[in-house]
Every structure is written in structure tokens, then in C-alpha cells.
N, C-alpha and C. Protein backbone atom coordinates (compact mmCIF):
# COMPACT_ATOMS: atom_id res chain seq x y z
N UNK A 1 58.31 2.97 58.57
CA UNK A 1 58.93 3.40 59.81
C UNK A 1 59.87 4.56 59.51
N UNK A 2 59.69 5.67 60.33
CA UNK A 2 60.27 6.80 59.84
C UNK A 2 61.74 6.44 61.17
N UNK A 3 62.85 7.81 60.19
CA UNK A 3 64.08 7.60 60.95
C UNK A 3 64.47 7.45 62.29
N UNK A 4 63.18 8.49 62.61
CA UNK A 4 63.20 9.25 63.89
C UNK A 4 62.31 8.18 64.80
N UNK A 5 61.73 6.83 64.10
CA UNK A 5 61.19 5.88 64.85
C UNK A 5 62.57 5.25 65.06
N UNK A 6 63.14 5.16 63.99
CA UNK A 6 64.21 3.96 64.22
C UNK A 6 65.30 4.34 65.68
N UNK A 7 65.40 5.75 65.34
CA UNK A 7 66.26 6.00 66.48
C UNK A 7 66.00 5.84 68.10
N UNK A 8 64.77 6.34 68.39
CA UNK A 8 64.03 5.59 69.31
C UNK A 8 63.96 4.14 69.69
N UNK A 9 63.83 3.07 69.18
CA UNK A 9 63.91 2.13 69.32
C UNK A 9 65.79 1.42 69.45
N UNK A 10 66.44 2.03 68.61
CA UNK A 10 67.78 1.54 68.72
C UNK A 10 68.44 2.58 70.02
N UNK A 11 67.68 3.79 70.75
CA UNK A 11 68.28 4.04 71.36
C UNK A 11 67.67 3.20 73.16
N UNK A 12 66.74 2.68 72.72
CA UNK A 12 66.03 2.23 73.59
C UNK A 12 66.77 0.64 74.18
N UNK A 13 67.05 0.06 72.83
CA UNK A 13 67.97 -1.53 72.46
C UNK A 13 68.77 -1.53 73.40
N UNK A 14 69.94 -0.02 73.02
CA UNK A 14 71.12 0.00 73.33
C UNK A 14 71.15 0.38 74.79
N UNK A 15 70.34 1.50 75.40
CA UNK A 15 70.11 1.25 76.95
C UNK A 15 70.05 0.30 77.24
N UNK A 16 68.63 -0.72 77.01
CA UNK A 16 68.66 -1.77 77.71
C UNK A 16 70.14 -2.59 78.11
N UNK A 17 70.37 -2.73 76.40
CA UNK A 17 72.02 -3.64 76.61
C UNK A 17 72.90 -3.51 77.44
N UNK A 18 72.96 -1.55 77.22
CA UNK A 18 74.28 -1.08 78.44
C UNK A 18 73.61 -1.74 80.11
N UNK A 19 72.33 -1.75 80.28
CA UNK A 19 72.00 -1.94 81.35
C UNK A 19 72.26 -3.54 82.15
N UNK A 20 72.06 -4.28 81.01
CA UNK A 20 72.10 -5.60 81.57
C UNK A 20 73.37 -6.44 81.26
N UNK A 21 74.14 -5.58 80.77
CA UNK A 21 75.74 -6.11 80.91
C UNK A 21 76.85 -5.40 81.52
N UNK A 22 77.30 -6.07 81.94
CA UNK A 22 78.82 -4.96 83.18
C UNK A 22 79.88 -4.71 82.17
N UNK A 23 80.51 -3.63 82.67
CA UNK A 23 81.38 -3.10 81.61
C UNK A 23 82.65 -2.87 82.30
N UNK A 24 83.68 -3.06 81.92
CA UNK A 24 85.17 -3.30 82.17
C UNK A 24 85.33 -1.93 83.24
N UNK A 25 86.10 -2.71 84.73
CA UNK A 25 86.59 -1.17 85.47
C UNK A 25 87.17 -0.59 85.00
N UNK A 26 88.35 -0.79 83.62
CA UNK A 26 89.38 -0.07 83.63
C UNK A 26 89.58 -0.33 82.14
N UNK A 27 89.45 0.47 81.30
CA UNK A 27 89.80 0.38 79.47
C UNK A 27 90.17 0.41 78.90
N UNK A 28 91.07 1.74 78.99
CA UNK A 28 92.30 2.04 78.13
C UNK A 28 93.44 2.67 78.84
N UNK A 29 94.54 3.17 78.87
CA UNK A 29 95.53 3.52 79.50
C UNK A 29 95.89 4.91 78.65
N UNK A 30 96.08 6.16 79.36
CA UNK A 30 95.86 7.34 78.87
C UNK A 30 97.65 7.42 78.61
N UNK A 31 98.02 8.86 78.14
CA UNK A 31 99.24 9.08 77.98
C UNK A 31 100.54 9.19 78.80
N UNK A 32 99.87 9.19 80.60
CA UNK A 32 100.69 9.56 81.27
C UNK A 32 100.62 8.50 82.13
N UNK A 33 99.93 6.96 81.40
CA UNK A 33 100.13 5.91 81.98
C UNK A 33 98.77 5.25 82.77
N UNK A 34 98.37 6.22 83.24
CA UNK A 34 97.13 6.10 84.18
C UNK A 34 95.81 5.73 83.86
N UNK A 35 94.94 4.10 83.85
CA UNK A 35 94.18 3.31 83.31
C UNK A 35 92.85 4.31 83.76
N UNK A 36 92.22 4.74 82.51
CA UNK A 36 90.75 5.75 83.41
C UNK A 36 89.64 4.31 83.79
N UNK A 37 89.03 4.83 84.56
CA UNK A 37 88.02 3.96 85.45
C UNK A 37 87.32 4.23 85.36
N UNK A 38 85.82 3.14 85.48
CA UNK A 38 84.82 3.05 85.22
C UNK A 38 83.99 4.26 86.27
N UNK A 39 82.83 5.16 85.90
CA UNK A 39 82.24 6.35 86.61
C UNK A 39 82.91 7.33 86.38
N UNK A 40 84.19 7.16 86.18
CA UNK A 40 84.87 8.93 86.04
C UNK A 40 83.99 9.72 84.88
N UNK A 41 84.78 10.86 84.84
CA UNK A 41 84.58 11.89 83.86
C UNK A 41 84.99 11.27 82.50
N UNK A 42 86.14 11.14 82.11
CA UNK A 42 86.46 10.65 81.19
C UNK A 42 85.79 9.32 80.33
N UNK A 43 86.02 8.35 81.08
CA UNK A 43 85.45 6.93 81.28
C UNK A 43 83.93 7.28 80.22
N UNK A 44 83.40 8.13 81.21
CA UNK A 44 81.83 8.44 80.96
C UNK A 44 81.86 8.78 79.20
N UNK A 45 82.59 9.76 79.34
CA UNK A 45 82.62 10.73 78.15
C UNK A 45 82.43 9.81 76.50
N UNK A 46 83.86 8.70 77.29
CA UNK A 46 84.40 7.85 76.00
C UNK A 46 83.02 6.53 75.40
N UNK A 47 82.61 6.45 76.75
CA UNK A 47 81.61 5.33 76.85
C UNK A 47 80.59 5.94 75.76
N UNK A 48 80.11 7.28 76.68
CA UNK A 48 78.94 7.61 75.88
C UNK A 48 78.42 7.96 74.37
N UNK A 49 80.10 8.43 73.80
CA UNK A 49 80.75 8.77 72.57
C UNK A 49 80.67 7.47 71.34
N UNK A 50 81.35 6.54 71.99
CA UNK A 50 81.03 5.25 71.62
C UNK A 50 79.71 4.59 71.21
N UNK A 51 78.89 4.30 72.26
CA UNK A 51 77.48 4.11 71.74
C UNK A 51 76.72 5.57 71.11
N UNK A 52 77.12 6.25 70.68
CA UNK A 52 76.48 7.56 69.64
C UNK A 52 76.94 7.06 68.76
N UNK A 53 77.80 6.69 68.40
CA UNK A 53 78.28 6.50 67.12
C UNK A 53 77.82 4.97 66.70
N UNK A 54 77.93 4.32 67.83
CA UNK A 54 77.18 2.78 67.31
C UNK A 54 75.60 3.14 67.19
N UNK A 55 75.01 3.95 67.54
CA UNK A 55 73.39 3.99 67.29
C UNK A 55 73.54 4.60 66.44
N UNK A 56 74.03 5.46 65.88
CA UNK A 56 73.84 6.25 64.56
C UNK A 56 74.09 5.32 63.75
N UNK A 57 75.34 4.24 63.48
CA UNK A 57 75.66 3.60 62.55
C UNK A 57 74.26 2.38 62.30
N UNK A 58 73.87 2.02 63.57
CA UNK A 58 72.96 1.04 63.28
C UNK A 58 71.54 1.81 62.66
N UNK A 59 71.10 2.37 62.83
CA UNK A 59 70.07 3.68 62.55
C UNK A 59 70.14 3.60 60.95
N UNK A 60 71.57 3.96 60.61
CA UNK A 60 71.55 4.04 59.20
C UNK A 60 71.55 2.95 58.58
N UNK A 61 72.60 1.93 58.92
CA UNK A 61 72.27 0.35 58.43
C UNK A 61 70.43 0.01 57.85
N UNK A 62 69.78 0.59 59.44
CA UNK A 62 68.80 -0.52 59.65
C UNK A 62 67.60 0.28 58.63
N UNK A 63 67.96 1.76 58.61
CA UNK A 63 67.40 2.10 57.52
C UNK A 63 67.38 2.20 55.97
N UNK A 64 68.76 2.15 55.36
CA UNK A 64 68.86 1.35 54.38
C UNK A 64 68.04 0.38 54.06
N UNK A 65 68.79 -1.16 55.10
CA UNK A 65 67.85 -2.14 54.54
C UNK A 65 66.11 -1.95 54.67
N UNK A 66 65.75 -1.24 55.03
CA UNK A 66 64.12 -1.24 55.35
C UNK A 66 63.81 -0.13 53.71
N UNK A 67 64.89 0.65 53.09
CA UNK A 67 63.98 1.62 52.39
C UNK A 67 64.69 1.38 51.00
N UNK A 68 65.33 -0.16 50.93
CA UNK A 68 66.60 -0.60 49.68
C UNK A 68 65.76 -1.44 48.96
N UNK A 69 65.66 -1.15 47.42
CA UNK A 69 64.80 -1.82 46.74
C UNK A 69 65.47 -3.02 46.23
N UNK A 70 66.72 -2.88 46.54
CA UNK A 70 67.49 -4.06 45.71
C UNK A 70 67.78 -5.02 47.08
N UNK A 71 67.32 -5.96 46.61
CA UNK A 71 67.65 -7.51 47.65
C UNK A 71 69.18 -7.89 47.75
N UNK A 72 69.43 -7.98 49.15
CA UNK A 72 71.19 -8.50 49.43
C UNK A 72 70.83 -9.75 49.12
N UNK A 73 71.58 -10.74 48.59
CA UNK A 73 71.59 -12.53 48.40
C UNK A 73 73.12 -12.41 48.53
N UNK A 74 73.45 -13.82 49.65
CA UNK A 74 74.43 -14.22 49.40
C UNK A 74 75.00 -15.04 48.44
N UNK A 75 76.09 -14.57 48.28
CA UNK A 75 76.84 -14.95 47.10
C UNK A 75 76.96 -16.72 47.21
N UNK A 76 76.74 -17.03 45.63
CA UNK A 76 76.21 -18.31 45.44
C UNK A 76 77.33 -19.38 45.57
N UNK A 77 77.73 -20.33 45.90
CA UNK A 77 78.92 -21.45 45.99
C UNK A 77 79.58 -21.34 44.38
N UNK A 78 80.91 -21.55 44.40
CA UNK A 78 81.26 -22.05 42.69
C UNK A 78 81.21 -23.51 42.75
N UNK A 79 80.42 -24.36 41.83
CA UNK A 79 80.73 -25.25 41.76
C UNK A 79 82.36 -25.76 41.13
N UNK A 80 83.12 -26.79 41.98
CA UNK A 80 84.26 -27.23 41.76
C UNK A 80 84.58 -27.83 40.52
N UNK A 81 83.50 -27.92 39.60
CA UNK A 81 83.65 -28.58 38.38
C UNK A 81 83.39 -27.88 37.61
N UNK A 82 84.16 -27.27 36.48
CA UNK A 82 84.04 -26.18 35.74
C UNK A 82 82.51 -26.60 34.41
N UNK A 83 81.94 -25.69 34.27
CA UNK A 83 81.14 -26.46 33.27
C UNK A 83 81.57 -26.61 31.98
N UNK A 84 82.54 -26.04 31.47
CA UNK A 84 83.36 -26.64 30.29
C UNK A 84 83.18 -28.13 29.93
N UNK A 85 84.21 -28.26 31.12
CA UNK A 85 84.41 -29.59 31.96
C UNK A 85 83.45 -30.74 31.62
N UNK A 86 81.99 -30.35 31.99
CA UNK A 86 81.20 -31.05 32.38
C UNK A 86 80.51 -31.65 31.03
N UNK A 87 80.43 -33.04 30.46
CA UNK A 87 79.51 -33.07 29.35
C UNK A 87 78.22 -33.77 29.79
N UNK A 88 77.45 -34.24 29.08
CA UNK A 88 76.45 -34.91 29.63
C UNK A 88 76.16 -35.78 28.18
N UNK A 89 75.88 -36.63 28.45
CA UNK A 89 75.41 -37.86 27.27
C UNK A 89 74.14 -38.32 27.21
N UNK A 90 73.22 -38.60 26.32
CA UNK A 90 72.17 -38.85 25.91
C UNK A 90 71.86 -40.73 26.58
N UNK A 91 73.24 -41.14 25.86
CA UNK A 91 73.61 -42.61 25.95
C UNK A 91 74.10 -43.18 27.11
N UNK A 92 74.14 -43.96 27.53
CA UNK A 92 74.39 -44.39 28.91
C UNK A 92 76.22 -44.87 28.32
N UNK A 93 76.68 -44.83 29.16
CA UNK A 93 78.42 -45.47 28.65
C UNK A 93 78.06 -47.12 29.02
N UNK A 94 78.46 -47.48 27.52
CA UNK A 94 78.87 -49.04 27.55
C UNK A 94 79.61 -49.47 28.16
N UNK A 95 79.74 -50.82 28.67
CA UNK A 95 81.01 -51.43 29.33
C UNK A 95 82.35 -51.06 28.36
N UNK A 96 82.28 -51.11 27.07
CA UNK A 96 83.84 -50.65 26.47
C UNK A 96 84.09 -49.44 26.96
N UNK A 97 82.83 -48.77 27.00
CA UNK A 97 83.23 -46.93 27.59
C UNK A 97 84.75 -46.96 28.51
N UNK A 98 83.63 -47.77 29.62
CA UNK A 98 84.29 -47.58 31.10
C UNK A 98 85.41 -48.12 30.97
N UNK A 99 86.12 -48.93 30.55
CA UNK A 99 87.56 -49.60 30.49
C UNK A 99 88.25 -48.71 29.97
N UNK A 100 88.04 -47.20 29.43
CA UNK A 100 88.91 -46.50 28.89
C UNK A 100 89.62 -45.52 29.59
């Protein structure tokens, strides 16, 4: 899958998304106090600015992992018992063992 597929499709995602979720009337509060609103000029500007930069970021993410030869694994548990710690015996412990 080339880049220029990926972008297509994540720009396609991200329409849909903007489409089928409502988005706040009012967002941020500018310098002279005054909350910009949803449709304005501004509003628009910030919105649209926003998802460019989230499709580019995902674009690159999603191409990485598709063209990364090295496998992500999550990182493995520590076991709580150090293996120092840990011996193991051939012999089963005798009853004198256990009383000790």
C-alpha cells in the first residue's frame, strides 16, 4: 500500500468521523475574551488545521507500522521472584525439611 493510498483512506476515516459526530458550539476563548463558534471563520480554520495534522500524523504512524521490519511486543511482566532467589530441587523436601 503506497502513501498516497494511505492518505486517501485516512482522509476518507476522518470525514466520515467528523461527519457522524457533533462538535462543541464553542472551544476555546480568544484573547479579547470572546468564545469563537462553531461555522465561523476562525472556528473553521482551527478545526480544519487540527485534523491535517491528525491525518498526517496517522498516515505516518500507519505507515511505519506497515513498512517496519522489526516487530513491536509488549514488554514482558517481571516476575516478582527474583531468579537468584529461586532454587529448584531434584528431591522432594522431607518432613524434617519443612519444620525448618
Amino acid at each position: 500500500m503506497t502513501k498516497e493510498q494511505l492518505k486517501n483512506i485516512v482522509a476518507e476515516k476522518v470525514e466520515a468521523a467528523v461527519k457522524a459526530t457533533e462538535h462543541p458550539k464553542k472551544f476555546f476563548v480568544t484573547e479579547n475574551g470572546r468564545g469563537v463558534v462553531d461555522g465561523g471563520d476562525l472556528y473553521n480554520a482551527v478545526f480544519k488545521d487540527v485534523l491535517n495534522v491528525v491525518q498526517i500524523a496517522l498516515v505516518d504512524i500507519i505507515d511505519e507500522a506497515l513498512n517496519s521490519s522489526v516487530k513491536v511486543q509488549a514488554p514482558q511482566a517481571e516476575s516478582k521472584v527474583s531468579e537468584s532467589k529461586v532454587s529448584v530441587s531434584k528431591n522432594p523436601p522431607t518432613q524434617r525439611d519443612r519444620r525448618r
